[in-house]
N, C-alpha and C. Protein backbone atom coordinates (compact mmCIF):
# COMPACT_ATOMS: atom_id res chain seq x y z
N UNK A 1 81.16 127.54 92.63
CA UNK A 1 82.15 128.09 91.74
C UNK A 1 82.44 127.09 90.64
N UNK A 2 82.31 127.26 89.62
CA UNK A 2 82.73 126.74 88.34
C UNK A 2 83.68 127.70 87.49
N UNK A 3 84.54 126.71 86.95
CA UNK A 3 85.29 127.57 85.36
C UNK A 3 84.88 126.75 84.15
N UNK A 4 84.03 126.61 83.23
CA UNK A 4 83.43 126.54 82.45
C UNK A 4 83.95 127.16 80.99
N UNK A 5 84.60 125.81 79.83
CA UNK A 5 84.99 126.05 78.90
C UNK A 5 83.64 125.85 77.83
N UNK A 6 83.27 126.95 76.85
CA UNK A 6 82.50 126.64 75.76
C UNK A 6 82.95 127.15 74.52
N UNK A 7 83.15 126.12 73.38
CA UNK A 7 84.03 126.19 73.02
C UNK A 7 83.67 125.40 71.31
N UNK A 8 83.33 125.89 70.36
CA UNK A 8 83.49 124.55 69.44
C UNK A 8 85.16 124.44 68.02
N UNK A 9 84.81 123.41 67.97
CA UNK A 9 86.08 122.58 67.71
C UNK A 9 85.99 122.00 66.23
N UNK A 10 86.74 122.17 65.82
CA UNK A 10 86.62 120.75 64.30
C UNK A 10 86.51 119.23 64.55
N UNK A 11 86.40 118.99 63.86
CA UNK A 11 86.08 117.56 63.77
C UNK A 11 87.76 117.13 64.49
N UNK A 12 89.09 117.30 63.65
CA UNK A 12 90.03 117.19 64.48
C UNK A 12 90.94 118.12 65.47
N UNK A 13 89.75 118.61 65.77
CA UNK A 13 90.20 119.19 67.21
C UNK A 13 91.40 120.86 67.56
N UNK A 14 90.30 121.11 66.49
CA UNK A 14 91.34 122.58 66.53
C UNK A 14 90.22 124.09 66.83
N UNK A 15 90.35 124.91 67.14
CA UNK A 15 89.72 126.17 67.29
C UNK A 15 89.76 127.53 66.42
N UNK A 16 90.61 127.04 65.38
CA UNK A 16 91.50 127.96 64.83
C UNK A 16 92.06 127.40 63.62
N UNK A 17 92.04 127.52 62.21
CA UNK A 17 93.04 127.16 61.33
C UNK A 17 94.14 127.63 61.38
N UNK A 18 94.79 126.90 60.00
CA UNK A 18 96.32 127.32 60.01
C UNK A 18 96.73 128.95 60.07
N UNK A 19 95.57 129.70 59.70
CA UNK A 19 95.95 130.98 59.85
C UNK A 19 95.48 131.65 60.69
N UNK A 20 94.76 131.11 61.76
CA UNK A 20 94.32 131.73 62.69
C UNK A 20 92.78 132.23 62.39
N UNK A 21 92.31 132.18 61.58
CA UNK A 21 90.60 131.90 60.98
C UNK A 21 89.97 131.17 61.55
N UNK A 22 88.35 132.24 62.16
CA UNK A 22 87.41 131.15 62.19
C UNK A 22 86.63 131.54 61.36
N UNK A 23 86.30 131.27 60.06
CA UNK A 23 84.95 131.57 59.34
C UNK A 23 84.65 130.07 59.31
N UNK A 24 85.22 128.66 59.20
CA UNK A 24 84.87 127.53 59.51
C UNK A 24 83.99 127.41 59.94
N UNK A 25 83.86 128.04 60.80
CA UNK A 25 82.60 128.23 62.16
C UNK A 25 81.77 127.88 61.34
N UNK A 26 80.88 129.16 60.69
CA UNK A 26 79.78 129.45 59.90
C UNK A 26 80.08 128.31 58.36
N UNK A 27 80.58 127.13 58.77
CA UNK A 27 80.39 126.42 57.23
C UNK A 27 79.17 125.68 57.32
N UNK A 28 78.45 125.56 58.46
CA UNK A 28 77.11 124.79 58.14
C UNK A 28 76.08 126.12 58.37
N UNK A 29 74.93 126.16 57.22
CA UNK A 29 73.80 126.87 57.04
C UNK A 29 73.17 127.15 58.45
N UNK A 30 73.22 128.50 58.81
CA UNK A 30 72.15 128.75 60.07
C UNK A 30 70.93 129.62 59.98
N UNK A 31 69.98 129.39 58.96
CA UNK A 31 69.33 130.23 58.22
C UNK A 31 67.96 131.32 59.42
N UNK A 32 68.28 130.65 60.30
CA UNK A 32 67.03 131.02 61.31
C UNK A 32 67.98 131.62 62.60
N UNK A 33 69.45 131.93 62.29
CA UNK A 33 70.59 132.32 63.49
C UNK A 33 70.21 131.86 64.58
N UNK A 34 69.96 130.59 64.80
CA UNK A 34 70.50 130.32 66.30
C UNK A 34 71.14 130.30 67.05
N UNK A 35 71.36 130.61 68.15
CA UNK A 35 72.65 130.96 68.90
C UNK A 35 72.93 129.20 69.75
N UNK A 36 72.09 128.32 69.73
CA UNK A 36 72.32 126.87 70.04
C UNK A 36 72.40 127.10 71.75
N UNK A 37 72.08 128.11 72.17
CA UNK A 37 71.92 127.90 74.19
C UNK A 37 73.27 128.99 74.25
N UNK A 38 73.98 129.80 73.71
CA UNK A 38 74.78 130.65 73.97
C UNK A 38 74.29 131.61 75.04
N UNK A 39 73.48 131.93 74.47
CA UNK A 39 72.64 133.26 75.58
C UNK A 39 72.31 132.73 76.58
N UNK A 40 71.57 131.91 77.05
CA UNK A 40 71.53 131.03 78.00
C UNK A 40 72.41 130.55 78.69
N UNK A 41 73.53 130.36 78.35
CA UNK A 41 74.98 130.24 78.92
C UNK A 41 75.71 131.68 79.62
N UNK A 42 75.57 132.45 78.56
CA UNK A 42 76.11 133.61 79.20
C UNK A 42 75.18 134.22 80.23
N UNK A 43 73.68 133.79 80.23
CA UNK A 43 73.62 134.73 81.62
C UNK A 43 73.49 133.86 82.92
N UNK A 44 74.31 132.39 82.69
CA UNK A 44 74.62 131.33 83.84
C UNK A 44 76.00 132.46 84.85
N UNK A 45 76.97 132.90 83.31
CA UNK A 45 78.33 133.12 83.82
C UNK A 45 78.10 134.30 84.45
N UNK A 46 79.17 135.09 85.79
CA UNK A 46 79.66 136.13 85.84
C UNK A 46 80.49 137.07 85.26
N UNK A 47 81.38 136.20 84.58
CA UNK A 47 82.32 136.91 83.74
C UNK A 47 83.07 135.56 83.17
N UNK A 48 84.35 136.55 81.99
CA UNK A 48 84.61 135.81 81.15
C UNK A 48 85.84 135.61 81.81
N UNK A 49 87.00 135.14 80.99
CA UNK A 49 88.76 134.72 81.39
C UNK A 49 88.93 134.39 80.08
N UNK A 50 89.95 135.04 79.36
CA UNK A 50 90.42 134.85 78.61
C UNK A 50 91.83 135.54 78.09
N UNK A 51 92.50 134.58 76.73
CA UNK A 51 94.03 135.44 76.92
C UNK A 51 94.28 135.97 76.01
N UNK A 52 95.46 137.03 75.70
CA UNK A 52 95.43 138.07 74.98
C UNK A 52 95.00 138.03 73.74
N UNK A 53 95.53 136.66 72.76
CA UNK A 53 94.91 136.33 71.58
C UNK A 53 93.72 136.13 71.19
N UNK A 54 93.03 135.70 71.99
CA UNK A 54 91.38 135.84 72.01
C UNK A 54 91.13 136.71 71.97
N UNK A 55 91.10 138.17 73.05
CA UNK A 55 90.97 138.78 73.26
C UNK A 55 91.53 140.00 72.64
N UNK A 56 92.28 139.45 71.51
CA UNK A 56 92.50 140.90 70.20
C UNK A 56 91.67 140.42 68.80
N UNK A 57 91.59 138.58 68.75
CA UNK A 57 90.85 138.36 67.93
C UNK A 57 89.46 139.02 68.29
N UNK A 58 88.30 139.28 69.27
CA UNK A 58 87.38 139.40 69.48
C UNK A 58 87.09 141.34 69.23
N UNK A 59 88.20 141.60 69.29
CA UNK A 59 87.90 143.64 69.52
C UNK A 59 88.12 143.47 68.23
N UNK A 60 89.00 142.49 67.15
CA UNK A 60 88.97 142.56 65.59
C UNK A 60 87.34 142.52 64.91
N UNK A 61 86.82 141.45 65.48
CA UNK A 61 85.35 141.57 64.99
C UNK A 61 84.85 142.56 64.57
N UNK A 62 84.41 142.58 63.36
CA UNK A 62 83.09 143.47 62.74
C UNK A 62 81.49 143.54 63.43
N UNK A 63 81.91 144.22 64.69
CA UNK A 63 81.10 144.09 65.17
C UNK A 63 81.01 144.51 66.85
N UNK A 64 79.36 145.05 67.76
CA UNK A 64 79.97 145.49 68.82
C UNK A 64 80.47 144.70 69.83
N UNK A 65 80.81 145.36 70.96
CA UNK A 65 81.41 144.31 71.36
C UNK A 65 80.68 142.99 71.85
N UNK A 66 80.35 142.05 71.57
CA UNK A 66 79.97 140.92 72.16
C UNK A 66 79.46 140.82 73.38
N UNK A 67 80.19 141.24 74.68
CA UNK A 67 79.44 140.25 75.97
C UNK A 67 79.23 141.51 77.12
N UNK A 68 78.04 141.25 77.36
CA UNK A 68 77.74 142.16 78.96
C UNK A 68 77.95 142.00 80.19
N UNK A 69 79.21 140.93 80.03
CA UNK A 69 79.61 140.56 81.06
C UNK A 69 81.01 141.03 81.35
N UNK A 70 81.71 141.43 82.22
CA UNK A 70 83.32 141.71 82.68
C UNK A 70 83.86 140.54 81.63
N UNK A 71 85.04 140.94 81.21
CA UNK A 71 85.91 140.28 81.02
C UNK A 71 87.49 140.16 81.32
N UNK A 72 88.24 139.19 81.91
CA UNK A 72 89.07 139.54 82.31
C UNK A 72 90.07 138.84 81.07
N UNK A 73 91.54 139.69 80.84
CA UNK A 73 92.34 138.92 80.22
C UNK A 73 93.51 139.12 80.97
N UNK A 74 93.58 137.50 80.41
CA UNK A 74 95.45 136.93 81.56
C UNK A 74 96.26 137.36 80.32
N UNK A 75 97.41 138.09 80.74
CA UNK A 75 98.57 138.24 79.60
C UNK A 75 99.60 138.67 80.75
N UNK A 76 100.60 138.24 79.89
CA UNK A 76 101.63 138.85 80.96
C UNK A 76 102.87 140.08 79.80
N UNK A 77 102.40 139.86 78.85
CA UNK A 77 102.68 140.82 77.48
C UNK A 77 101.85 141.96 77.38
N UNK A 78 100.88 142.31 77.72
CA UNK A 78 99.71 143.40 77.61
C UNK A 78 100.01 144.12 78.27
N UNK A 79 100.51 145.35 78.02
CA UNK A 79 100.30 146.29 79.11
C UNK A 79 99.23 147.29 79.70
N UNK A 80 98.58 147.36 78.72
CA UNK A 80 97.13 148.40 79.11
C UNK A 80 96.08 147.95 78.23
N UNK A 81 94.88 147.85 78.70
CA UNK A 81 93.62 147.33 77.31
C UNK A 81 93.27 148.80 76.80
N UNK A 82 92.99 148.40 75.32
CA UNK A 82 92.93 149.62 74.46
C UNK A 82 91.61 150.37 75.03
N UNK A 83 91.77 151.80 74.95
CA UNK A 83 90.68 152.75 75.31
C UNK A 83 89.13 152.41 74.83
N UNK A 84 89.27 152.01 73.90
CA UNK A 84 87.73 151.60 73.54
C UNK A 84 86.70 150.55 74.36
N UNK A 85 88.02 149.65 75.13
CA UNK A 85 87.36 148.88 75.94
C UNK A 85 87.50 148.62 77.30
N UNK A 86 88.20 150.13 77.66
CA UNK A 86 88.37 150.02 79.04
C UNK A 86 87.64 149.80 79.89
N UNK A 87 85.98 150.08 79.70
CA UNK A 87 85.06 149.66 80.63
C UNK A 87 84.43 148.67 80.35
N UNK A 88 84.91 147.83 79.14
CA UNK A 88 84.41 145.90 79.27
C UNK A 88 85.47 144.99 79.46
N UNK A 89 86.66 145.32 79.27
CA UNK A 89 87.40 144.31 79.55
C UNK A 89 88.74 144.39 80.62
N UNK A 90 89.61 143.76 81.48
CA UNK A 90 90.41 144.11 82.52
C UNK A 90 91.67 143.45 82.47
N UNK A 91 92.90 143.62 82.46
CA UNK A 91 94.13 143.17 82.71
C UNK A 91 94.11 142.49 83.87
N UNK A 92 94.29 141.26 83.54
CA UNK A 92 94.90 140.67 85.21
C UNK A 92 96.05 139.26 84.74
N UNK A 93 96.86 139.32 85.72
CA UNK A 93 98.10 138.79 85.72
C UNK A 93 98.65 137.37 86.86
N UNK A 94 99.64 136.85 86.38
CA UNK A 94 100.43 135.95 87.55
C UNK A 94 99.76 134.96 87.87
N UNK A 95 99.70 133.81 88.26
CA UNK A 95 99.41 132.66 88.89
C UNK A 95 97.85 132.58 88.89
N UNK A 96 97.56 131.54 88.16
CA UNK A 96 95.97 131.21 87.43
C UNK A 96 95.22 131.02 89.31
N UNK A 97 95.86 130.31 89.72
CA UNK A 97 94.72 130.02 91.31
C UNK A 97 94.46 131.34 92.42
N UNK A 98 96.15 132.21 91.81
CA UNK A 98 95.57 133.57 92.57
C UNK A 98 94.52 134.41 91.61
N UNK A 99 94.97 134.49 90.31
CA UNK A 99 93.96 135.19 89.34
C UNK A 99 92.35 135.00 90.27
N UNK A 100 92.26 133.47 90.18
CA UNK A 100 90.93 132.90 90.53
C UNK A 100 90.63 133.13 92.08
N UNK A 101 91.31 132.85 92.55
CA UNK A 101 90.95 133.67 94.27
C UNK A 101 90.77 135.15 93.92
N UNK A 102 91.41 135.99 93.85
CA UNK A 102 90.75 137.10 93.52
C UNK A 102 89.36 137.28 92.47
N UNK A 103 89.18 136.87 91.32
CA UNK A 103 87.97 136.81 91.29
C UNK A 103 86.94 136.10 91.81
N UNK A 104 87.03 135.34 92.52
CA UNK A 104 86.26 134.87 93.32
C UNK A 104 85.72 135.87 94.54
N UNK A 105 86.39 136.12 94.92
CA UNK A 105 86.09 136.80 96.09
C UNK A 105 85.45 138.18 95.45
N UNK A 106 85.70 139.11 94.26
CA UNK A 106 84.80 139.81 93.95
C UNK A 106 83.49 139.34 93.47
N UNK A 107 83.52 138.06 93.64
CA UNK A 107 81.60 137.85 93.58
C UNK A 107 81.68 136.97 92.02
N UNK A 108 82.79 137.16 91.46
CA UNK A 108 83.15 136.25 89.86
C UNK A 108 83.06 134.77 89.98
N UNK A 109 81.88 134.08 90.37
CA UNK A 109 82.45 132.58 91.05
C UNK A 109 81.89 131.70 89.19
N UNK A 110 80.88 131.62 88.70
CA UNK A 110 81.07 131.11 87.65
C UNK A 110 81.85 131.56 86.04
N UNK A 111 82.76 131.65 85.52
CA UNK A 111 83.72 131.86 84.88
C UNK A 111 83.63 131.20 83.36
N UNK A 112 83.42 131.88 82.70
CA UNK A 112 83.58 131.32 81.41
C UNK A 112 85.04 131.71 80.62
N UNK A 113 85.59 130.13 80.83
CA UNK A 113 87.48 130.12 79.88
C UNK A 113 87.31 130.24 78.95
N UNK A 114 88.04 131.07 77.78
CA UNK A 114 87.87 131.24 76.57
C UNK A 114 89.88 131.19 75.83
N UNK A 115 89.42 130.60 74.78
CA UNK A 115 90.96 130.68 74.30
C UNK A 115 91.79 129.43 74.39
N UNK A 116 92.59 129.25 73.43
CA UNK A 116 93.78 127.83 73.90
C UNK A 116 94.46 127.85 74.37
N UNK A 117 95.37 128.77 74.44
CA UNK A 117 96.15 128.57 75.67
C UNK A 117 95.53 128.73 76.98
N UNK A 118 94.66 129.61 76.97
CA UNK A 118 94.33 129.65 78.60
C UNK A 118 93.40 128.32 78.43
N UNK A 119 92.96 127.85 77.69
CA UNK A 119 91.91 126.99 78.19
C UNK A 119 93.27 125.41 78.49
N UNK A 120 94.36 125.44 77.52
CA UNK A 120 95.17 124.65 78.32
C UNK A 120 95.96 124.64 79.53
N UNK A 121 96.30 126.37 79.88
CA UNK A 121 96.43 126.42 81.02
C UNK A 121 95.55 126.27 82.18
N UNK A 122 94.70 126.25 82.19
CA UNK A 122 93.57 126.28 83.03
C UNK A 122 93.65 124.93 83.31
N UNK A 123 93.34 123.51 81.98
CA UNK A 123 93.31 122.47 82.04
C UNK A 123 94.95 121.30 82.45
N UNK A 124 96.16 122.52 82.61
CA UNK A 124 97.10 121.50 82.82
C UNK A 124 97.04 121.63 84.46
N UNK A 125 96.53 122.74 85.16
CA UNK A 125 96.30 123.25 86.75
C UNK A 125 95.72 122.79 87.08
N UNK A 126 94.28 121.69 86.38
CA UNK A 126 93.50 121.02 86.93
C UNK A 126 92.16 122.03 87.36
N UNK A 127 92.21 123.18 86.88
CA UNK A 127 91.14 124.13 86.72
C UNK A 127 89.83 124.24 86.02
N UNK A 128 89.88 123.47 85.54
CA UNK A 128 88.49 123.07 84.50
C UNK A 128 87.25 122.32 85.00
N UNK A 129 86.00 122.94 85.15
CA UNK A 129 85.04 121.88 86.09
C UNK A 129 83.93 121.26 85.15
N UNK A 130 83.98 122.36 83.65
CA UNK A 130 82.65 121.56 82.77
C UNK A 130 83.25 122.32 81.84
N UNK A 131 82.83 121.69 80.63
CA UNK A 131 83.38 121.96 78.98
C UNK A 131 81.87 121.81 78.06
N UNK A 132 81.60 122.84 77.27
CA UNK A 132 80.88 122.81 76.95
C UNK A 132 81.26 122.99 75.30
N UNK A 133 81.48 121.59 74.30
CA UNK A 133 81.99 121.51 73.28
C UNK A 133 81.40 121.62 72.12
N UNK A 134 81.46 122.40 71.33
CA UNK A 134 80.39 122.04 69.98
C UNK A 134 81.31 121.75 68.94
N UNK A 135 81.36 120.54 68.17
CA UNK A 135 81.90 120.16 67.06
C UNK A 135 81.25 120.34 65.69
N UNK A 136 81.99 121.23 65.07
CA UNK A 136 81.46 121.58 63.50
C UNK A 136 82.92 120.26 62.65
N UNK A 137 81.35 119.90 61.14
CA UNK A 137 82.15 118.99 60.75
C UNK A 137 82.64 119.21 59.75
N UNK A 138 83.90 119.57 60.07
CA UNK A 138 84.78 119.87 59.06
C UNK A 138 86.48 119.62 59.82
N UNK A 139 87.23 119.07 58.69
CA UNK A 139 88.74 118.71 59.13
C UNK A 139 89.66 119.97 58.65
N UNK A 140 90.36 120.65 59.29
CA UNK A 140 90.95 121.54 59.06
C UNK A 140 92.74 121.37 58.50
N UNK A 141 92.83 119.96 59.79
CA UNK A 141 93.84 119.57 58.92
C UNK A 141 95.32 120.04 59.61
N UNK A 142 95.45 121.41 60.76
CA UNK A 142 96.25 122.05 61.71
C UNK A 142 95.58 123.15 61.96
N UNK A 143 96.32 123.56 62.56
CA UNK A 143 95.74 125.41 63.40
C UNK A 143 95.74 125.22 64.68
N UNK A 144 95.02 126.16 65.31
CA UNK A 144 95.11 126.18 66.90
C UNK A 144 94.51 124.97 67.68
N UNK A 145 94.77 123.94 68.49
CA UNK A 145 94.76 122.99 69.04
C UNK A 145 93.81 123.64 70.65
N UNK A 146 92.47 122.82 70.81
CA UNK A 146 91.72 123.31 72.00
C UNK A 146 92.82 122.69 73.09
N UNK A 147 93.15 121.53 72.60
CA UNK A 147 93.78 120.86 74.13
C UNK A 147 95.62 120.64 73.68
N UNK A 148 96.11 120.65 75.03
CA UNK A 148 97.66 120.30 74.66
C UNK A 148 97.97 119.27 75.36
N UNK A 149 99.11 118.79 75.58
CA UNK A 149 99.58 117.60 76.49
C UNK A 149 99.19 117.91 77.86
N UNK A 150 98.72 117.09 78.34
CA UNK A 150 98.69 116.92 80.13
C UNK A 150 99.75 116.04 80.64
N UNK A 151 99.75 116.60 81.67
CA UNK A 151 101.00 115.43 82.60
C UNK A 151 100.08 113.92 83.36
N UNK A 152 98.86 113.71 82.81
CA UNK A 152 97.94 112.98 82.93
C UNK A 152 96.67 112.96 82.69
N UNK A 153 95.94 111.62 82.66
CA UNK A 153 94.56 112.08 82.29
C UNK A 153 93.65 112.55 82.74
N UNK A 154 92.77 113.07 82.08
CA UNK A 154 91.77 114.40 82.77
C UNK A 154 90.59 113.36 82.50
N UNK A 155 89.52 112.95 83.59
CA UNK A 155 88.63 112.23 83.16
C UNK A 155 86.90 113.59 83.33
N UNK A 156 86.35 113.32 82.36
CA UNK A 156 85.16 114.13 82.44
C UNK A 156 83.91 113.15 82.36
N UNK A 157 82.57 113.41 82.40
CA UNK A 157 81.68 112.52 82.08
C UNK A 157 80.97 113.56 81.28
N UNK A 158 80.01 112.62 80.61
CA UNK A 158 78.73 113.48 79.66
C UNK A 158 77.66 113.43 80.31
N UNK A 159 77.00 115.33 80.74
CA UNK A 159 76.50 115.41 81.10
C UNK A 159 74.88 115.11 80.20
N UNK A 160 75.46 116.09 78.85
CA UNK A 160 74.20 115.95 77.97
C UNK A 160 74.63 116.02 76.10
N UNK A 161 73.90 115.88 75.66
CA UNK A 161 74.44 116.02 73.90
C UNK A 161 73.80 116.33 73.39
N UNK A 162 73.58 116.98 72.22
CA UNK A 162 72.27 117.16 71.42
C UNK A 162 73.05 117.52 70.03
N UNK A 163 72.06 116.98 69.15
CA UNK A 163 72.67 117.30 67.56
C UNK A 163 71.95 118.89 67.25
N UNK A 164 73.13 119.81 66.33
CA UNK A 164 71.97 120.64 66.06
C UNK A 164 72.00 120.74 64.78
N UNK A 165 71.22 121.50 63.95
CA UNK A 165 71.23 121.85 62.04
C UNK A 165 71.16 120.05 61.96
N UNK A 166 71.53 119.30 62.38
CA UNK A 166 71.08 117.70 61.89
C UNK A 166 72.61 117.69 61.49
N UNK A 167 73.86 118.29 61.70
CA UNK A 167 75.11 118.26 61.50
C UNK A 167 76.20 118.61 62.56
N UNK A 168 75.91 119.79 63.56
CA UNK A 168 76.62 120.04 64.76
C UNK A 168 76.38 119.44 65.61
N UNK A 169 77.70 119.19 66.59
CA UNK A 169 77.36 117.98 68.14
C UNK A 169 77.51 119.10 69.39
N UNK A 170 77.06 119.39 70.03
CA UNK A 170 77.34 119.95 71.28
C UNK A 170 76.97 119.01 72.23
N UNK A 171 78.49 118.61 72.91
CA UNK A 171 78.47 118.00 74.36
C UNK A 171 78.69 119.08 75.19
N UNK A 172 78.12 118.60 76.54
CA UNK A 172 78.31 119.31 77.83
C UNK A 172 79.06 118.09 78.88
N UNK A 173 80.18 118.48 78.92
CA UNK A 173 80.84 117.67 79.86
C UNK A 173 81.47 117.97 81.85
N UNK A 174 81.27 117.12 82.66
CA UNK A 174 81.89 117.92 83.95
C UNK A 174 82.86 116.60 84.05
N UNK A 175 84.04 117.56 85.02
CA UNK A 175 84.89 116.71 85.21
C UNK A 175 84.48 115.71 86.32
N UNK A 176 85.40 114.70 86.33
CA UNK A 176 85.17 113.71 87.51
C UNK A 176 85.78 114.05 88.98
């Protein structure tokens, strides 16, 4: 069982600008669309975890829906997922270790976290087993923050790194 964050970041460490924008993303040239091991990642996972804000940014997309995998979203504000995606994505609620015992036990054991708050909730519970980071270089300056305060330090090691476009960093990190 793993919960597995992938995730890229600005240079200072945000997911999100001040307005909640990612076209940042796409500021370095990908002329040949590589997906950099995405696909390859997603068919490691069983399903996704993610929280409501992600998960309205993502049905906003121009575009279908993204992943063939379940997705679950934690909200405790949501009351029903919109009709269009009732058969990809699922409401689930209350206490992140029961969330995760229950998917676990339906067979959900590798988990891909998506989102900042859940990915800080996940990470203040001590829920996090590998982070899979890609840094685009650019300073944004504020916006959504991947990590928040811990009540201590979280130690990880590097598993692997690789540069990509000769400008993006993707680390793969597991915790200690």
């Amino acid at each position: 069982m793993a919960n597995i964050v992938y995730i890229a970041t600005s240079l200072d460490g945000y997911i999100a600008d001040k307005n909640g924008n990612l076209d940042w993303l796409h500021s370095i040239p990908n002329p040949e669309g590589n997906d950099f091991g995405f696909a390859d990642f997603m068919d490691r996972v069983d399903a996704l975890v993610m929280g409501r804000n992600t998960f309205e940014t993502v049905c906003g997309f121009d575009c279908e829906w993204p992943y063939s995998k379940p997705v679950f979203v934690i909200s405790n504000s949501l009351k029903t997922i919109p009709n269009d995606y009732k058969d990809k994505a699922f409401l689930v609620n209350g206490e992140l270790k029961n969330i995760l015992t229950e998917l676990n036990s339906k067979g959900f054991n590798e988990l891909y976290i998506d989102g900042g708050k859940t990915v800080q909730s996940f990470m203040a519970e001590g829920l996090i087993d590998e982070m899979i980071i890609t840094t685009i270089p650019v300073i944004l300056g504020g916006g959504t923050p991947l990590f928040g305060e811990t009540a201590s330090p979280v130690n990880f090691v590097l598993k692997h790194s690789e540069v990509l476009l000769d400008a993006i960093v993707k680390n793969h990190y597991s915790r200690v």
